[in-house]
C-alpha atoms as a PDB file:
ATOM      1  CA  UNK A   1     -19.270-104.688  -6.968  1.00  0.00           C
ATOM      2  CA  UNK A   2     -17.577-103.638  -3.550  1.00  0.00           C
ATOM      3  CA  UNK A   3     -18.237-104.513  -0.254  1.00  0.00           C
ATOM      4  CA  UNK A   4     -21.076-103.206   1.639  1.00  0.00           C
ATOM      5  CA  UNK A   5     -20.989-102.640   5.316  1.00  0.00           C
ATOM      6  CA  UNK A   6     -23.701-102.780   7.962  1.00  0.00           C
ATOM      7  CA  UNK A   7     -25.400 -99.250   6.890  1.00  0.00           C
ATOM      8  CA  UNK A   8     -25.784-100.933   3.523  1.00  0.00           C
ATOM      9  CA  UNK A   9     -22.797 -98.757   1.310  1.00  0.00           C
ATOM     10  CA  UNK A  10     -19.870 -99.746  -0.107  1.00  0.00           C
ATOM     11  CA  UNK A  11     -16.575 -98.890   0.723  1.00  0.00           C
ATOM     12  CA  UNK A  12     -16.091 -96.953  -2.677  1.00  0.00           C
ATOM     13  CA  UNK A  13     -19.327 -95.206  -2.035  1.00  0.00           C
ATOM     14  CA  UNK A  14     -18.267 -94.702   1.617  1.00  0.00           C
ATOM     15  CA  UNK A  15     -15.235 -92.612   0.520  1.00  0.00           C
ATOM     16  CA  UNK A  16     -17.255 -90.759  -2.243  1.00  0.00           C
ATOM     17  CA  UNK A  17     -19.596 -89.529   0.768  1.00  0.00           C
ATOM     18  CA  UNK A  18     -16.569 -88.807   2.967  1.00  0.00           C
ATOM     19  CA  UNK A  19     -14.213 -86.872   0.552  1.00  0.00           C
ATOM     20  CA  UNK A  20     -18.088 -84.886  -0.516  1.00  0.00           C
ATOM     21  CA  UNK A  21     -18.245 -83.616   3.223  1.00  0.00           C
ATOM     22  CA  UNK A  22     -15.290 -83.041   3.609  1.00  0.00           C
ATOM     23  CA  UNK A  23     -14.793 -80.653   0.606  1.00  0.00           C
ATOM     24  CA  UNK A  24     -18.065 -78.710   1.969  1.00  0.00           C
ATOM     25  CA  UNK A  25     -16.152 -78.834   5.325  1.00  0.00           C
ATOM     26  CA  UNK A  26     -12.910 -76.674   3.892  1.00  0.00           C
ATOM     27  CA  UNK A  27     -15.021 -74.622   1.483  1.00  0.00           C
ATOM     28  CA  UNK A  28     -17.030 -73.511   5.073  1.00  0.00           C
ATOM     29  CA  UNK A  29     -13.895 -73.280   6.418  1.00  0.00           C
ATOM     30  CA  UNK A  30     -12.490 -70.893   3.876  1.00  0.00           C
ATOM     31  CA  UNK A  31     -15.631 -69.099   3.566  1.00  0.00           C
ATOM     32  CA  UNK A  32     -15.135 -68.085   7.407  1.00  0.00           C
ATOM     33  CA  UNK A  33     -11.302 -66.965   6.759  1.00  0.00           C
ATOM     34  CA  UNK A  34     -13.195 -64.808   4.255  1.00  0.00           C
ATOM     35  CA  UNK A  35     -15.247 -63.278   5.766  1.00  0.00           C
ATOM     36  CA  UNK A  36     -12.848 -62.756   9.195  1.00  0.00           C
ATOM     37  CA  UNK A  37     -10.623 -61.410   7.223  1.00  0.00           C
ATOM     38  CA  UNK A  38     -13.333 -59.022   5.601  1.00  0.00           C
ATOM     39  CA  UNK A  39     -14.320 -57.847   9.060  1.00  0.00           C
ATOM     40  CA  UNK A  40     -10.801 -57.253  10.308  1.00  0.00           C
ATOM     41  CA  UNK A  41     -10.418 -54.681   6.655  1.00  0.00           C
ATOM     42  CA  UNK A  42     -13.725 -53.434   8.346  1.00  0.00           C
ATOM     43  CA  UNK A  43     -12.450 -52.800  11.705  1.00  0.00           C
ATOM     44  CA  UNK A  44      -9.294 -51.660  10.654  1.00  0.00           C
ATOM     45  CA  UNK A  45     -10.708 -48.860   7.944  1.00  0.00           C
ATOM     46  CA  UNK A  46     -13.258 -47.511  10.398  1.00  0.00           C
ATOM     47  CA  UNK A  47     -10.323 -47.703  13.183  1.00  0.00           C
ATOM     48  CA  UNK A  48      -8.671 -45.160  10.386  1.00  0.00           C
ATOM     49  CA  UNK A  49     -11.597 -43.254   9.462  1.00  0.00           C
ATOM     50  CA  UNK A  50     -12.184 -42.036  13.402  1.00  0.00           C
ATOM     51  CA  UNK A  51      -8.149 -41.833  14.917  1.00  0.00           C
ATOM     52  CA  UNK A  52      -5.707 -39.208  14.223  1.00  0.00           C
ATOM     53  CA  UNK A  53      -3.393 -36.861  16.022  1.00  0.00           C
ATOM     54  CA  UNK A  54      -3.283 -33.169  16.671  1.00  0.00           C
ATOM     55  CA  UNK A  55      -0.994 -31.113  15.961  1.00  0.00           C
ATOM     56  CA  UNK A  56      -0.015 -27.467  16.905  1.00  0.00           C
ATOM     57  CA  UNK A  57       2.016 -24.466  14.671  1.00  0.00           C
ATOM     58  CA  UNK A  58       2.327 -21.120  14.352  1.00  0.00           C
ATOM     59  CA  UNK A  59       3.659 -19.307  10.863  1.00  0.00           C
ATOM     60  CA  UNK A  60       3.993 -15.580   9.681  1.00  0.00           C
ATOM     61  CA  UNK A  61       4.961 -13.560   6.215  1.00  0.00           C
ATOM     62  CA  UNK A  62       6.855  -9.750   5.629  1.00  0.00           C
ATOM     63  CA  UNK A  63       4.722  -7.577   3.817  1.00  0.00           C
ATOM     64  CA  UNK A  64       6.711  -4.256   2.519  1.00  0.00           C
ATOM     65  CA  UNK A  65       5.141  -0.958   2.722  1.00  0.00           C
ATOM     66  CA  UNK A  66       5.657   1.258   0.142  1.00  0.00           C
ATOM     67  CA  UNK A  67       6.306   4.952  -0.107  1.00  0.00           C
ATOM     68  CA  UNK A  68       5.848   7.827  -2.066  1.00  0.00           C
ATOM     69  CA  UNK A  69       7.991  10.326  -4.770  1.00  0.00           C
ATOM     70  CA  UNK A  70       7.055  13.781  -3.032  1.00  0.00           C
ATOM     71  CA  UNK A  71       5.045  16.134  -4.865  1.00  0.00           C
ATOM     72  CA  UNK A  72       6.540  18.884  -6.857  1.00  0.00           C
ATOM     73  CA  UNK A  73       4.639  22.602  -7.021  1.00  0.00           C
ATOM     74  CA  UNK A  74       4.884  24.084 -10.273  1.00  0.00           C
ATOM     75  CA  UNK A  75       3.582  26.481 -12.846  1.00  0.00           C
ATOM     76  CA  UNK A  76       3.606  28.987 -10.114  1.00  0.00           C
ATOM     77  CA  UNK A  77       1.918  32.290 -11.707  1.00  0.00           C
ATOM     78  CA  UNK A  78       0.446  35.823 -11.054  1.00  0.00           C
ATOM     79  CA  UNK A  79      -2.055  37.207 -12.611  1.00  0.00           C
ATOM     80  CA  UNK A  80      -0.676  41.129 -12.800  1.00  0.00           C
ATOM     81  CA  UNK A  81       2.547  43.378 -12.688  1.00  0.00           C
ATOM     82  CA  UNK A  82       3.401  44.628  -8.656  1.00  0.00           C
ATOM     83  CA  UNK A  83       3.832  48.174  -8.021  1.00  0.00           C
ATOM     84  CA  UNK A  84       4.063  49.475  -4.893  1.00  0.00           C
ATOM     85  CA  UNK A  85       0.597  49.269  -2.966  1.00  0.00           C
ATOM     86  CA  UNK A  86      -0.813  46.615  -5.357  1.00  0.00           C
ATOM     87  CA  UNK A  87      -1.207  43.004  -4.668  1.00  0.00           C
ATOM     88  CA  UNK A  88      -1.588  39.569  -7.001  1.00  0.00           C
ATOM     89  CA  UNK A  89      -2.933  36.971  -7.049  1.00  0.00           C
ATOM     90  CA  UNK A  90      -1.079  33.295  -7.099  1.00  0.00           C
ATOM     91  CA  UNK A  91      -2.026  30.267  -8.946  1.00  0.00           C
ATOM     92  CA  UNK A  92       0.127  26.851  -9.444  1.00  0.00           C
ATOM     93  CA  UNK A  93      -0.861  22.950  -9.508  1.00  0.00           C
ATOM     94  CA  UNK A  94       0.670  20.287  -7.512  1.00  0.00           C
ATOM     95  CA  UNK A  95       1.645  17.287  -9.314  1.00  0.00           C
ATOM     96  CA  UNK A  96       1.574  13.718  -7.380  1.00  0.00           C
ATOM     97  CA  UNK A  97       4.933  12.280  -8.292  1.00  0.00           C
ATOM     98  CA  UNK A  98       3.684   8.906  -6.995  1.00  0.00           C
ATOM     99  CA  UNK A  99       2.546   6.420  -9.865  1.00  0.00           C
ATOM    100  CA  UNK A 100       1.425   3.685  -7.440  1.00  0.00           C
ATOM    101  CA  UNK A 101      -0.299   5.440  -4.737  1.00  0.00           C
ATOM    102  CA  UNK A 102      -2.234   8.653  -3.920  1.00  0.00           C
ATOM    103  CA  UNK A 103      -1.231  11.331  -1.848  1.00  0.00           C
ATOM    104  CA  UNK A 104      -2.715  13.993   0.507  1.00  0.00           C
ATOM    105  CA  UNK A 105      -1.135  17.862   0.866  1.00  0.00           C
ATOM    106  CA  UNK A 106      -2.775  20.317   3.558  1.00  0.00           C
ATOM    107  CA  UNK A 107      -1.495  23.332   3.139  1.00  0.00           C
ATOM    108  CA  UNK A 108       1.046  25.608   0.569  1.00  0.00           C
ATOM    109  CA  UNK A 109       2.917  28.270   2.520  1.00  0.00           C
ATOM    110  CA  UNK A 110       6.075  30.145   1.370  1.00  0.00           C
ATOM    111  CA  UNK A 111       9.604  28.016   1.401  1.00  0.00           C
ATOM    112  CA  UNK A 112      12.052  30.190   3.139  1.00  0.00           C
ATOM    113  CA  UNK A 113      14.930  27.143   2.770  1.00  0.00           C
ATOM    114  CA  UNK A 114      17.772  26.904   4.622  1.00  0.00           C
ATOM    115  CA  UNK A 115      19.026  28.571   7.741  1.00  0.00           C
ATOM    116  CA  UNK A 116      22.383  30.509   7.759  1.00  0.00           C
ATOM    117  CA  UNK A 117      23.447  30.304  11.010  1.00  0.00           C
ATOM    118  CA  UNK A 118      26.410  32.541  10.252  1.00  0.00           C
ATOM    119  CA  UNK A 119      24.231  35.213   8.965  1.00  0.00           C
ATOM    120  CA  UNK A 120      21.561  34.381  11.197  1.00  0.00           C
ATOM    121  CA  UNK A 121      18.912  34.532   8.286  1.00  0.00           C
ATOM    122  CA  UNK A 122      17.202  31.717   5.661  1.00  0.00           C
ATOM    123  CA  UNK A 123      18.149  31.663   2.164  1.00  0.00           C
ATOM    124  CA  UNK A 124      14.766  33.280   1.350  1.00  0.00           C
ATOM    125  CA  UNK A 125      13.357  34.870   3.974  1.00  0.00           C
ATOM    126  CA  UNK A 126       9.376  34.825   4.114  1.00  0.00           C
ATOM    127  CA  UNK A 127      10.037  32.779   0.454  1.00  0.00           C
ATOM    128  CA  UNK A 128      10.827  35.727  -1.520  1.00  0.00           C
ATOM    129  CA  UNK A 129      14.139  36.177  -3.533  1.00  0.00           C
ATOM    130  CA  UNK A 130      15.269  39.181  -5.294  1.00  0.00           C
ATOM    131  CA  UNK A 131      17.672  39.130  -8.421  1.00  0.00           C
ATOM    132  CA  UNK A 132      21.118  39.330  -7.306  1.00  0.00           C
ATOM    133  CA  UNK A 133      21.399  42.765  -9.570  1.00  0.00           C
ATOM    134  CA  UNK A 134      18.325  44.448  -8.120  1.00  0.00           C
ATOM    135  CA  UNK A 135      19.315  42.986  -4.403  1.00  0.00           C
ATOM    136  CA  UNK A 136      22.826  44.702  -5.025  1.00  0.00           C
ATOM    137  CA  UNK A 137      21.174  47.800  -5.937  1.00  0.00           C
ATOM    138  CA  UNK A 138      19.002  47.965  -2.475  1.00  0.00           C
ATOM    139  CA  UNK A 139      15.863  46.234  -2.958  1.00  0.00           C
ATOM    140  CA  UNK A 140      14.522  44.698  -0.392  1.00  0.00           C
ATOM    141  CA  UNK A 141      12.771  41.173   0.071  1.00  0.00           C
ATOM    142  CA  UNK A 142      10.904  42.770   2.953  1.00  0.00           C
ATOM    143  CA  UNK A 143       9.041  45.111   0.330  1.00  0.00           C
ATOM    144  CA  UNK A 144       7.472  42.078  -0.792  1.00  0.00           C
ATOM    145  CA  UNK A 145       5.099  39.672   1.357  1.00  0.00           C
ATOM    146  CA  UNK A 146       3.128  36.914   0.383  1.00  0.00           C
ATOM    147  CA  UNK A 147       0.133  35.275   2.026  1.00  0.00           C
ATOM    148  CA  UNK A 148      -0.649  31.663   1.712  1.00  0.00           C
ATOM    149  CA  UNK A 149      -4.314  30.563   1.452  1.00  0.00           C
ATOM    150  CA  UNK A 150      -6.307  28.092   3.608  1.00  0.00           C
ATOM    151  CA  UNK A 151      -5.489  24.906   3.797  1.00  0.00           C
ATOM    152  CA  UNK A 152      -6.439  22.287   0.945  1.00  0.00           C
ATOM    153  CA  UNK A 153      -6.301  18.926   3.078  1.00  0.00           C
ATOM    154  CA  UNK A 154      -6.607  17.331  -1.056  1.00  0.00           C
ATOM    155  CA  UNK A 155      -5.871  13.986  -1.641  1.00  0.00           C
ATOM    156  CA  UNK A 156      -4.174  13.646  -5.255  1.00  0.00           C
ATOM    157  CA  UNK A 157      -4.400  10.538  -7.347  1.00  0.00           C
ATOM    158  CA  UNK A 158      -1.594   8.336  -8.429  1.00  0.00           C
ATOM    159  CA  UNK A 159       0.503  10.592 -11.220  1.00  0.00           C
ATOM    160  CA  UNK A 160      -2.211  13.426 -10.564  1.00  0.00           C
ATOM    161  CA  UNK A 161      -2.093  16.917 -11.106  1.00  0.00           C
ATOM    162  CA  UNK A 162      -4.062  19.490  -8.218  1.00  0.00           C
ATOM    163  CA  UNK A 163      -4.801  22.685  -9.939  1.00  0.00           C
ATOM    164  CA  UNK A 164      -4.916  25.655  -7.661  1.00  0.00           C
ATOM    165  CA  UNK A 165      -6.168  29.281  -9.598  1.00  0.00           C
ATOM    166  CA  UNK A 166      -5.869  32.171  -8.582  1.00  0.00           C
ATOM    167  CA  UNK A 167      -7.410  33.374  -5.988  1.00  0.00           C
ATOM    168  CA  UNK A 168      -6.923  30.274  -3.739  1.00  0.00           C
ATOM    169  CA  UNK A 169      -3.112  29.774  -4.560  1.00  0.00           C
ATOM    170  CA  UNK A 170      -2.981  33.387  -1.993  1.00  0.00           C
ATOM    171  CA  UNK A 171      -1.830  36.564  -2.175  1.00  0.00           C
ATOM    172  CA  UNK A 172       1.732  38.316  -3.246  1.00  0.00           C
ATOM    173  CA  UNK A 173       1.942  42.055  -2.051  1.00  0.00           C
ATOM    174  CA  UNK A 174       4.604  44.800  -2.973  1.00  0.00           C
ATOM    175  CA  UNK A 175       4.497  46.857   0.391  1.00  0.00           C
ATOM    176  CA  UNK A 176       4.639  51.169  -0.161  1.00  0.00           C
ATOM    177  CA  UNK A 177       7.058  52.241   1.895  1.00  0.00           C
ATOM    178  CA  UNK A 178       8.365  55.488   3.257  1.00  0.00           C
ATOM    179  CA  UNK A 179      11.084  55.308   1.471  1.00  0.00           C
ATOM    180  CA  UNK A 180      12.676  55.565  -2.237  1.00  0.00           C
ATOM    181  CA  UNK A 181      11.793  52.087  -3.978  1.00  0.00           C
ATOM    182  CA  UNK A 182      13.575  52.493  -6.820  1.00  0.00           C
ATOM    183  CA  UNK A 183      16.072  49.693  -6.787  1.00  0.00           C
ATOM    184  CA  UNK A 184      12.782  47.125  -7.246  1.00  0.00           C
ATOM    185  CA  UNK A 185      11.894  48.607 -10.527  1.00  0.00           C
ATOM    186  CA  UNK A 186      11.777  45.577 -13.145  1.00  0.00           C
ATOM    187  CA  UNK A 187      13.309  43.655 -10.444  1.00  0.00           C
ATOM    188  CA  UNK A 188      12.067  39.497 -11.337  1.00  0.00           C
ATOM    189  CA  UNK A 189      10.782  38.858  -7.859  1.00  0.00           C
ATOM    190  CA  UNK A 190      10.931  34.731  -6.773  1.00  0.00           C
ATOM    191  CA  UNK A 191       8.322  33.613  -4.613  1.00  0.00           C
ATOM    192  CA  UNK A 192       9.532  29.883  -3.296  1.00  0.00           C
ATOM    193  CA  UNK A 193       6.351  27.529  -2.129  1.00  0.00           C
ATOM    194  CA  UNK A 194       6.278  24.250  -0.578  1.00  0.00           C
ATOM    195  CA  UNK A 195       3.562  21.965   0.914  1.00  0.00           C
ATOM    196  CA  UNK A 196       2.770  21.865   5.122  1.00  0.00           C
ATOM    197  CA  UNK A 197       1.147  18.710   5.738  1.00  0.00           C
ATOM    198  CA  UNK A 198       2.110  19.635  10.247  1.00  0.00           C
ATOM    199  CA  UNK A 199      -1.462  19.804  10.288  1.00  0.00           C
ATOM    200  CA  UNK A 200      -2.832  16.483   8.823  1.00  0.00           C
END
Protein backbone atom coordinates (compact mmCIF):
# COMPACT_ATOMS: atom_id res chain seq x y z
CA UNK A 1 0.00 0.00 0.00
CA UNK A 2 1.60 3.48 -0.98
CA UNK A 3 1.24 6.67 0.36
CA UNK A 4 -1.71 8.75 -0.17
CA UNK A 5 -1.59 12.47 -0.34
CA UNK A 6 -4.12 15.13 0.60
CA UNK A 7 -6.49 14.49 -2.63
CA UNK A 8 -6.69 10.97 -1.28
CA UNK A 9 -4.25 8.96 -4.22
CA UNK A 10 -1.25 7.39 -3.96
CA UNK A 11 1.86 8.25 -5.34
CA UNK A 12 1.84 5.08 -7.69
CA UNK A 13 -1.64 5.98 -8.71
CA UNK A 14 -0.55 9.65 -9.00
CA UNK A 15 1.99 8.74 -11.74
CA UNK A 16 -0.45 6.24 -13.46
CA UNK A 17 -2.86 9.41 -13.89
CA UNK A 18 0.06 11.63 -14.93
CA UNK A 19 1.92 9.41 -17.53
CA UNK A 20 -2.30 8.64 -18.85
CA UNK A 21 -2.55 12.50 -19.65
CA UNK A 22 0.26 12.90 -20.73
CA UNK A 23 0.18 10.18 -23.48
CA UNK A 24 -3.34 11.81 -24.61
CA UNK A 25 -1.31 15.10 -24.49
CA UNK A 26 1.41 13.86 -27.37
CA UNK A 27 -1.14 11.74 -29.23
CA UNK A 28 -3.18 15.47 -29.54
CA UNK A 29 -0.09 16.77 -30.22
CA UNK A 30 0.74 14.49 -33.09
CA UNK A 31 -2.69 14.45 -34.28
CA UNK A 32 -2.24 18.37 -34.94
CA UNK A 33 1.28 17.78 -36.84
CA UNK A 34 -1.08 15.58 -38.85
CA UNK A 35 -3.32 17.29 -39.79
CA UNK A 36 -0.93 20.71 -40.38
CA UNK A 37 0.93 18.87 -42.34
CA UNK A 38 -2.25 17.57 -44.32
CA UNK A 39 -3.30 21.16 -44.91
CA UNK A 40 0.09 22.41 -46.02
CA UNK A 41 -0.16 19.06 -49.00
CA UNK A 42 -3.57 20.94 -49.40
CA UNK A 43 -2.31 24.33 -49.90
CA UNK A 44 0.54 23.36 -51.73
CA UNK A 45 -1.49 21.01 -54.49
CA UNK A 46 -4.14 23.65 -55.05
CA UNK A 47 -1.12 26.34 -55.12
CA UNK A 48 -0.08 23.82 -58.22
CA UNK A 49 -3.35 23.17 -59.62
CA UNK A 50 -4.00 27.24 -60.27
CA UNK A 51 -0.02 28.69 -61.08
CA UNK A 52 1.86 28.26 -64.18
CA UNK A 53 3.76 30.27 -66.71
CA UNK A 54 3.20 31.33 -70.27
CA UNK A 55 5.03 30.82 -72.79
CA UNK A 56 5.35 32.15 -76.43
CA UNK A 57 6.69 30.24 -79.99
CA UNK A 58 6.36 30.30 -83.34
CA UNK A 59 7.19 27.01 -85.74
CA UNK A 60 6.77 26.26 -89.57
CA UNK A 61 7.20 23.03 -92.10
CA UNK A 62 8.32 22.84 -96.25
CA UNK A 63 5.75 21.33 -98.15
CA UNK A 64 7.03 20.38 -101.91
CA UNK A 65 4.88 20.99 -104.81
CA UNK A 66 4.87 18.67 -107.35
CA UNK A 67 4.80 18.83 -111.11
CA UNK A 68 3.73 17.22 -114.04
CA UNK A 69 5.26 14.78 -117.18
CA UNK A 70 3.76 16.92 -120.18
CA UNK A 71 1.28 15.40 -122.29
CA UNK A 72 2.15 13.71 -125.47
CA UNK A 73 -0.42 14.00 -128.76
CA UNK A 74 -0.58 10.94 -130.60
CA UNK A 75 -2.41 8.67 -132.97
CA UNK A 76 -2.75 11.67 -135.12
CA UNK A 77 -5.09 10.50 -138.20
CA UNK A 78 -7.17 11.57 -141.29
CA UNK A 79 -9.95 10.23 -142.33
CA UNK A 80 -9.34 10.46 -146.44
CA UNK A 81 -6.59 10.77 -149.24
CA UNK A 82 -5.83 14.91 -150.19
CA UNK A 83 -6.05 15.93 -153.66
CA UNK A 84 -5.94 19.18 -154.63
CA UNK A 85 -9.23 21.14 -153.56
CA UNK A 86 -10.21 18.48 -150.96
CA UNK A 87 -9.89 18.77 -147.29
CA UNK A 88 -9.71 16.06 -144.12
CA UNK A 89 -10.55 15.74 -141.33
CA UNK A 90 -8.04 15.24 -138.11
CA UNK A 91 -8.47 13.08 -135.17
CA UNK A 92 -5.74 12.16 -132.30
CA UNK A 93 -5.98 11.67 -128.32
CA UNK A 94 -3.90 13.32 -125.79
CA UNK A 95 -2.45 11.17 -123.25
CA UNK A 96 -1.77 12.69 -119.54
CA UNK A 97 1.76 11.56 -118.88
CA UNK A 98 1.21 12.49 -115.21
CA UNK A 99 0.45 9.37 -112.88
CA UNK A 100 -0.04 11.49 -109.73
CA UNK A 101 -1.96 14.41 -110.82
CA UNK A 102 -4.43 15.62 -113.50
CA UNK A 103 -3.86 17.96 -116.08
CA UNK A 104 -5.72 20.63 -118.14
CA UNK A 105 -4.89 21.40 -122.18
CA UNK A 106 -6.85 24.38 -123.97
CA UNK A 107 -6.18 24.29 -127.20
CA UNK A 108 -4.21 21.95 -130.18
CA UNK A 109 -2.80 24.15 -132.92
CA UNK A 110 -0.09 23.17 -135.48
CA UNK A 111 3.77 22.89 -134.07
CA UNK A 112 5.83 24.82 -136.47
CA UNK A 113 9.21 24.06 -134.09
CA UNK A 114 12.12 25.82 -134.20
CA UNK A 115 13.16 29.08 -135.73
CA UNK A 116 16.09 29.26 -138.26
CA UNK A 117 17.30 32.45 -137.91
CA UNK A 118 19.76 31.90 -140.74
CA UNK A 119 17.07 30.96 -143.07
CA UNK A 120 14.70 33.13 -141.50
CA UNK A 121 11.95 30.31 -141.46
CA UNK A 122 10.70 27.41 -138.67
CA UNK A 123 11.50 23.91 -139.18
CA UNK A 124 7.85 23.35 -140.20
CA UNK A 125 6.27 26.16 -141.20
CA UNK A 126 2.38 26.37 -140.38
CA UNK A 127 3.26 22.49 -138.91
CA UNK A 128 3.41 20.85 -142.15
CA UNK A 129 6.50 18.84 -143.44
CA UNK A 130 6.97 17.41 -146.77
CA UNK A 131 9.22 14.26 -147.52
CA UNK A 132 12.61 15.32 -148.25
CA UNK A 133 12.15 13.46 -151.90
CA UNK A 134 8.87 15.15 -152.80
CA UNK A 135 10.26 18.66 -151.16
CA UNK A 136 13.36 18.17 -153.57
CA UNK A 137 11.12 17.65 -156.38
CA UNK A 138 9.10 21.14 -155.75
CA UNK A 139 6.32 20.52 -153.51
CA UNK A 140 5.40 22.92 -151.48
CA UNK A 141 4.36 23.01 -147.66
CA UNK A 142 2.34 26.09 -148.55
CA UNK A 143 -0.03 23.78 -150.76
CA UNK A 144 -1.05 22.35 -147.62
CA UNK A 145 -2.84 24.26 -144.59
CA UNK A 146 -4.30 23.01 -141.63
CA UNK A 147 -6.86 24.51 -139.28
CA UNK A 148 -6.97 23.80 -135.64
CA UNK A 149 -10.37 23.49 -133.90
CA UNK A 150 -11.77 25.38 -130.87
CA UNK A 151 -10.37 25.19 -127.90
CA UNK A 152 -10.92 22.08 -125.47
CA UNK A 153 -10.07 23.81 -121.99
CA UNK A 154 -10.23 19.53 -120.82
CA UNK A 155 -8.91 18.55 -117.76
CA UNK A 156 -7.32 14.90 -118.15
CA UNK A 157 -7.04 12.47 -115.30
CA UNK A 158 -3.92 11.09 -113.80
CA UNK A 159 -2.39 8.54 -116.70
CA UNK A 160 -5.56 9.56 -118.88
CA UNK A 161 -6.12 9.42 -122.37
CA UNK A 162 -8.42 12.61 -124.19
CA UNK A 163 -9.81 11.28 -127.35
CA UNK A 164 -10.39 13.88 -129.98
CA UNK A 165 -12.38 12.40 -133.49
CA UNK A 166 -12.59 13.73 -136.25
CA UNK A 167 -14.23 16.47 -136.85
CA UNK A 168 -13.08 18.34 -133.68
CA UNK A 169 -9.27 17.40 -134.01
CA UNK A 170 -9.72 20.36 -137.28
CA UNK A 171 -9.20 20.52 -140.62
CA UNK A 172 -6.07 19.59 -143.12
CA UNK A 173 -6.52 21.20 -146.68
CA UNK A 174 -4.46 20.55 -149.97
CA UNK A 175 -4.82 24.13 -151.59
CA UNK A 176 -5.51 24.07 -155.88
CA UNK A 177 -3.25 26.19 -157.17
CA UNK A 178 -2.53 27.89 -160.44
CA UNK A 179 0.10 26.04 -160.97
CA UNK A 180 1.47 22.36 -161.93
CA UNK A 181 1.19 20.25 -158.56
CA UNK A 182 2.75 17.44 -159.60
CA UNK A 183 5.73 17.11 -157.34
CA UNK A 184 2.96 16.42 -154.26
CA UNK A 185 1.68 13.35 -155.89
CA UNK A 186 2.04 10.40 -153.20
CA UNK A 187 4.01 12.84 -151.32
CA UNK A 188 3.53 11.50 -147.12
CA UNK A 189 2.53 14.91 -145.88
CA UNK A 190 3.49 15.51 -141.76
CA UNK A 191 1.23 17.58 -139.94
CA UNK A 192 3.16 18.44 -136.39
CA UNK A 193 0.53 19.39 -133.36
CA UNK A 194 1.13 20.56 -129.98
CA UNK A 195 -1.04 21.83 -127.07
CA UNK A 196 -1.64 26.01 -126.36
CA UNK A 197 -2.61 26.29 -122.91
CA UNK A 198 -1.66 30.86 -123.51
CA UNK A 199 -5.20 30.99 -122.99
CA UNK A 200 -5.98 29.18 -119.64
Amino acid sequence: MGWRNRSGTTRAEGSGREREEEMKKLLSTKKRIAMAAGLLVVAIGASAAFAYWTASGTGSGNATAGTDSGVKIQNVAFDGTLYPGTTVNVSFDILNNSSSTPVKVGKVVADQGTFDAVHSTYAWPAGIEIDSTHATAGCLVGDFVYTAPAAYNHEIAASGDYVVSAPDGGTLKMNDSSSNQDACKTATVTLHLKVDNSAI
